[in-house]
C-alpha atoms as a PDB file:
ATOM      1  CA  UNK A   1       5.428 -22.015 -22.570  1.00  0.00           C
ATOM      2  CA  UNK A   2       8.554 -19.891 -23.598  1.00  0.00           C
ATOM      3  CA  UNK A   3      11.012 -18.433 -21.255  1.00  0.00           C
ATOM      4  CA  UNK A   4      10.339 -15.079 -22.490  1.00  0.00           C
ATOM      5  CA  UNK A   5       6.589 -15.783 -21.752  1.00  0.00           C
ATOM      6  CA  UNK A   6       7.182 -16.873 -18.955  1.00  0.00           C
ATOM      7  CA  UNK A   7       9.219 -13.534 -17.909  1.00  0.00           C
ATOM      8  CA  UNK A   8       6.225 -11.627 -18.974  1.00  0.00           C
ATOM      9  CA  UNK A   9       3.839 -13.361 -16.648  1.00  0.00           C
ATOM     10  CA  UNK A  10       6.263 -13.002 -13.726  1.00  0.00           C
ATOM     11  CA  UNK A  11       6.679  -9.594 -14.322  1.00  0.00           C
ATOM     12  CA  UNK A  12       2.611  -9.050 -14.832  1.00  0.00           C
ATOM     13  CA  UNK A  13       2.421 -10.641 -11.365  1.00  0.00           C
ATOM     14  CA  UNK A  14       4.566  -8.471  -9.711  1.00  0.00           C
ATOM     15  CA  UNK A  15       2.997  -5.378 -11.313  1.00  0.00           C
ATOM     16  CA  UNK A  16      -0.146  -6.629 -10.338  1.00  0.00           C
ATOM     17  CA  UNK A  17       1.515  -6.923  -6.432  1.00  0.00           C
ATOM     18  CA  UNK A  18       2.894  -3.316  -6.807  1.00  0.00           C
ATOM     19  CA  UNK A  19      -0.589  -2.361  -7.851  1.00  0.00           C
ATOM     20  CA  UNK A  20      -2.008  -4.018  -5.303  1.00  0.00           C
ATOM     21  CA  UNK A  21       0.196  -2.112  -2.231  1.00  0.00           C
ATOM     22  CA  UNK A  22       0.012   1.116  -3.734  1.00  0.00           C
ATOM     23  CA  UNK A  23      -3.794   1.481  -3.806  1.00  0.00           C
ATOM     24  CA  UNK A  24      -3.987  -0.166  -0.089  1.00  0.00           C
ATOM     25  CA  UNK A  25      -1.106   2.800   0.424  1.00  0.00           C
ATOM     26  CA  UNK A  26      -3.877   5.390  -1.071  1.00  0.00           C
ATOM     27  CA  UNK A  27      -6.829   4.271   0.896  1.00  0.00           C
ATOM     28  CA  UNK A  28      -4.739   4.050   4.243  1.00  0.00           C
ATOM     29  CA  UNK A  29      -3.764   7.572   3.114  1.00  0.00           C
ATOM     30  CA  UNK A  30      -7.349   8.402   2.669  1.00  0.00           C
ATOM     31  CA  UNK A  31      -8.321   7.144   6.006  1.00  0.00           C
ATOM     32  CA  UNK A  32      -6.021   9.046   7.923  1.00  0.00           C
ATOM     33  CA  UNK A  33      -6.758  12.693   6.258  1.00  0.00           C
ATOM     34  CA  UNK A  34     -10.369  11.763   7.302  1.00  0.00           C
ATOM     35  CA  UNK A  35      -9.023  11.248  10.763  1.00  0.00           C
ATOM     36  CA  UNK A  36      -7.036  14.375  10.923  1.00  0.00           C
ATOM     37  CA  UNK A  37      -9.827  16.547   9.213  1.00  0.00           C
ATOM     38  CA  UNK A  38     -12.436  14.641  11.756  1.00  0.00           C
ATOM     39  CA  UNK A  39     -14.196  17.284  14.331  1.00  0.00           C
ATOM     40  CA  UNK A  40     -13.527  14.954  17.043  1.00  0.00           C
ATOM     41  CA  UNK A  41     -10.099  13.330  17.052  1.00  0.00           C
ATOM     42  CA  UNK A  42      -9.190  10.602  18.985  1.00  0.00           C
ATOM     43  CA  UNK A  43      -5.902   9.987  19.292  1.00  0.00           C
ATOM     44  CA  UNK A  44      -5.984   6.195  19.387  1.00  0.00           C
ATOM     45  CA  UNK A  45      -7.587   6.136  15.869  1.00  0.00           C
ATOM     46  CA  UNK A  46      -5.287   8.911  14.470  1.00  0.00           C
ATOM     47  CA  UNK A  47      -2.036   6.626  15.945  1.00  0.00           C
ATOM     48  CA  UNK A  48      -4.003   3.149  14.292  1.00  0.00           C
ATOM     49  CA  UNK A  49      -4.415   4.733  10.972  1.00  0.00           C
ATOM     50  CA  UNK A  50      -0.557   6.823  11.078  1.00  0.00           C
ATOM     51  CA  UNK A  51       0.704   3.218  11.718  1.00  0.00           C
ATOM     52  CA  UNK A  52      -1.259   1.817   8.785  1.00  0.00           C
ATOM     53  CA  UNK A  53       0.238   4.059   6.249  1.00  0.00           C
ATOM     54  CA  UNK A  54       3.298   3.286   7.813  1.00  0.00           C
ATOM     55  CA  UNK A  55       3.245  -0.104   7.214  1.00  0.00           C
ATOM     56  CA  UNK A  56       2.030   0.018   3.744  1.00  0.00           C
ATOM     57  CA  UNK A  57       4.848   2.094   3.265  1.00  0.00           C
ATOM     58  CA  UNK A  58       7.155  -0.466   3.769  1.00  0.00           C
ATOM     59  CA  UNK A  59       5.229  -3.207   2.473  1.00  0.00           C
ATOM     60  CA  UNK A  60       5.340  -0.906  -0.838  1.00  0.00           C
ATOM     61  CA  UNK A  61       9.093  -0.367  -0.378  1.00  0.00           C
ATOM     62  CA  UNK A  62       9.546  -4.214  -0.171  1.00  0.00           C
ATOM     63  CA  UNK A  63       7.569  -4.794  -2.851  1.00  0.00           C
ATOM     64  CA  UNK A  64       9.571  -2.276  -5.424  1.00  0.00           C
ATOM     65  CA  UNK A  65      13.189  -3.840  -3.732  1.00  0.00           C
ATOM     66  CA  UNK A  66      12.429  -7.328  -4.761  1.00  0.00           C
END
């Protein structure tokens, strides 16, 4: 295999791993506008799912530094 194919396929990977984060980042997302549009909101699931998007946050940050 060829360096420059080998650049390719790391690069795939990675865009693959960015891929990856962002759509957990849009389903976290997802989940907590249904908790904040919910009838009854409970505050320990609103705090769960706030902290989710959090963290994909910065898994998605890490992701895009590296």
């Amino acid at each position: 295999m060829s360096e420059q194919q080998t650049e390719i396929d790391a690069i795939k990977a990675k865009m693959d791993i960015v891929r990856l984060a962002y759509q957990r980042l849009v389903d976290e997302s997802d989940a907590l506008r249904t908790c904040l549009n919910a009838k009854k909101r409970r505050p320990a699931s609103l705090v769960n799912a706030r902290e989710d998007v959090a963290r994909s946050c910065r898994a998605l940050i890490s992701v895009l530094k590296n």
